[in-house]
Protein backbone atom coordinates (compact mmCIF):
# COMPACT_ATOMS: atom_id res chain seq x y z
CA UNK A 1 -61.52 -60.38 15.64
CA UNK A 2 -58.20 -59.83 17.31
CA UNK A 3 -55.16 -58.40 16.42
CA UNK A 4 -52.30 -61.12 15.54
CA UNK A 5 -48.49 -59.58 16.02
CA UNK A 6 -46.24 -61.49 13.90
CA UNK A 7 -42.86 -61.32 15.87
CA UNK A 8 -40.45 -62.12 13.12
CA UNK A 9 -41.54 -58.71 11.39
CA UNK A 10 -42.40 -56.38 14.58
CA UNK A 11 -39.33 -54.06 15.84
CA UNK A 12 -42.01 -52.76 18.25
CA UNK A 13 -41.92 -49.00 17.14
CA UNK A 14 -45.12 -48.45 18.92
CA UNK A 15 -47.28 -47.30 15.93
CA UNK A 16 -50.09 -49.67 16.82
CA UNK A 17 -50.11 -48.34 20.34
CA UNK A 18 -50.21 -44.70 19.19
CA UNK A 19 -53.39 -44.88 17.44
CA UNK A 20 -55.13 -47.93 19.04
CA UNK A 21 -58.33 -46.12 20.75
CA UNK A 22 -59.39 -49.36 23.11
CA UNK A 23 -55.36 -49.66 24.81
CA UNK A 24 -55.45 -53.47 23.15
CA UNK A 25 -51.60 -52.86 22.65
CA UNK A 26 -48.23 -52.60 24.83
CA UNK A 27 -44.21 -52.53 23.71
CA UNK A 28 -41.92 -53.85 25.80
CA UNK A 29 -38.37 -56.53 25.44
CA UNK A 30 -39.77 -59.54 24.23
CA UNK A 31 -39.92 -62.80 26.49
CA UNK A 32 -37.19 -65.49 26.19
CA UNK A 33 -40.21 -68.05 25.18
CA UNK A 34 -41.24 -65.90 22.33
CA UNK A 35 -37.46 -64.69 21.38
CA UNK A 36 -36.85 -68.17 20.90
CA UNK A 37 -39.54 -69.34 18.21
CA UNK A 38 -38.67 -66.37 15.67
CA UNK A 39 -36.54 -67.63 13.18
CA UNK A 40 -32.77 -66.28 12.25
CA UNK A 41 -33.63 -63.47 10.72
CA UNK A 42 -36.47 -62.53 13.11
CA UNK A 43 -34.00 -62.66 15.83
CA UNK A 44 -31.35 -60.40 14.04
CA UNK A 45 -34.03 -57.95 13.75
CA UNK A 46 -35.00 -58.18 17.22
CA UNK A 47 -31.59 -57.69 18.13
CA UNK A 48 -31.26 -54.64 16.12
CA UNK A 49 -34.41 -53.04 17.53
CA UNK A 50 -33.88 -53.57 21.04
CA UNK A 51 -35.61 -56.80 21.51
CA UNK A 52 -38.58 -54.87 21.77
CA UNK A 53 -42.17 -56.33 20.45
CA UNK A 54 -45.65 -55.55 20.34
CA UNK A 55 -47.88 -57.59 22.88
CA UNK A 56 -52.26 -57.67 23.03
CA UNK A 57 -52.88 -57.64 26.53
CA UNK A 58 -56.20 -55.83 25.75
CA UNK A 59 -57.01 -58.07 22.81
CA UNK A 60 -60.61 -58.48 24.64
CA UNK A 61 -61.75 -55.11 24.53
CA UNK A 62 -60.50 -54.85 20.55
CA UNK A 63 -62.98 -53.69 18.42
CA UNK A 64 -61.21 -54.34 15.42
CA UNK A 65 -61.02 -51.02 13.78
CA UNK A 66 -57.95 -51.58 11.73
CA UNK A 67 -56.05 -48.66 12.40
CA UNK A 68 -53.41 -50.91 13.91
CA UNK A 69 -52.68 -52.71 10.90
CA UNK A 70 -52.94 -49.45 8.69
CA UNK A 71 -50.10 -47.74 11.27
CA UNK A 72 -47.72 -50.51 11.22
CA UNK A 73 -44.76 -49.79 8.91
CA UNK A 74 -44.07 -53.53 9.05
CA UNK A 75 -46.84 -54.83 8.29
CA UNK A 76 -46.36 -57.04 11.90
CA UNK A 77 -50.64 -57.01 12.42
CA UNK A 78 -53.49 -58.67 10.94
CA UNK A 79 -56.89 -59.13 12.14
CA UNK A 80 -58.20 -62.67 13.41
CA UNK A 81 -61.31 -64.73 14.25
CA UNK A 82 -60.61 -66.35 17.21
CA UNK A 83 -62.76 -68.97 19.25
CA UNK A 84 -63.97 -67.81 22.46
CA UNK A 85 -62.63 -68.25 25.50
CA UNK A 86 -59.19 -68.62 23.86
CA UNK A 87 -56.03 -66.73 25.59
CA UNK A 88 -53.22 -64.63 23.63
CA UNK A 89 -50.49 -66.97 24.97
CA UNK A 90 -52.71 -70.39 23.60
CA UNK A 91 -53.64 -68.61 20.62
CA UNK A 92 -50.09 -67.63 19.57
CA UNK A 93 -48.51 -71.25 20.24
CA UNK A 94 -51.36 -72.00 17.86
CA UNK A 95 -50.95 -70.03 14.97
CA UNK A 96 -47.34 -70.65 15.46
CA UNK A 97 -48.01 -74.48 15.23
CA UNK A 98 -49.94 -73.41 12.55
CA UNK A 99 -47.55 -71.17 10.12
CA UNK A 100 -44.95 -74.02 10.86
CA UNK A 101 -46.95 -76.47 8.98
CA UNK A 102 -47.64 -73.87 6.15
C-alpha cells in the first residue's frame, strides 16, 4: 500500500508531512506536467494555494499507517495496492488514465 495524492483536492498544507513517521511525503510548487492534468477547478485551487502539492518520494519505505489520510483536511490521500516494481510518476499517469475513464 501506498499513499495516492489526488492533486485536484491537495493545496499542499503539509499535514501529511507533519505526522508521516517514515518521511514518505514532501510539499513543494507543483510541476507543469502535473499542473496541467488537474481540471478547472483543480487549477483555481492550485492557484489560490500557491501551486503547492503534496508529492511521495518515499512511497517505498510507507508502511501504510494511515495517519496521512486521517491529517489531511482535504481529504487529498488514500491508500493503494500497487504492483511491484511500479514508479510514482507511472503509477500516477495510471490512475489518472484510470479516473478519466470513470
Amino acid at each position: 500500500m501506498v499513499p495516492r495524492i489526488d492533486r485536484n483536492r491537495c493545496e499542499g498544507k503539509a499535514e501529511c508531512l507533519d505526522v508521516c513517521p517514515y518521511d514518505v511525503f514532501e510539499v513543494r510548487k507543483i510541476d507543469d506536467a502535473d499542473f496541467e492534468r488537474l481540471s478547472f477547478f483543480g487549477r483555481l485551487r492550485s492557484r489560490a494555494h500557491g501551486k503547492l502539492t503534496a508529492y511521495t518520494p518515499g512511497a517505498a519505505d510507507c508502511h501504510a499507517c494511515g495517519l496521512c489520510v486521517v491529517a489531511c483536511p482535504e481529504k487529498a490521500i488514500e491508500l493503494v495496492a500497487i504492483a511491484p516494481h511500479v514508479d510514482e510518476a507511472s503509477y500516477e499517469t495510471s490512475a489518472l488514465s484510470s479516473a478519466r475513464r470513470a
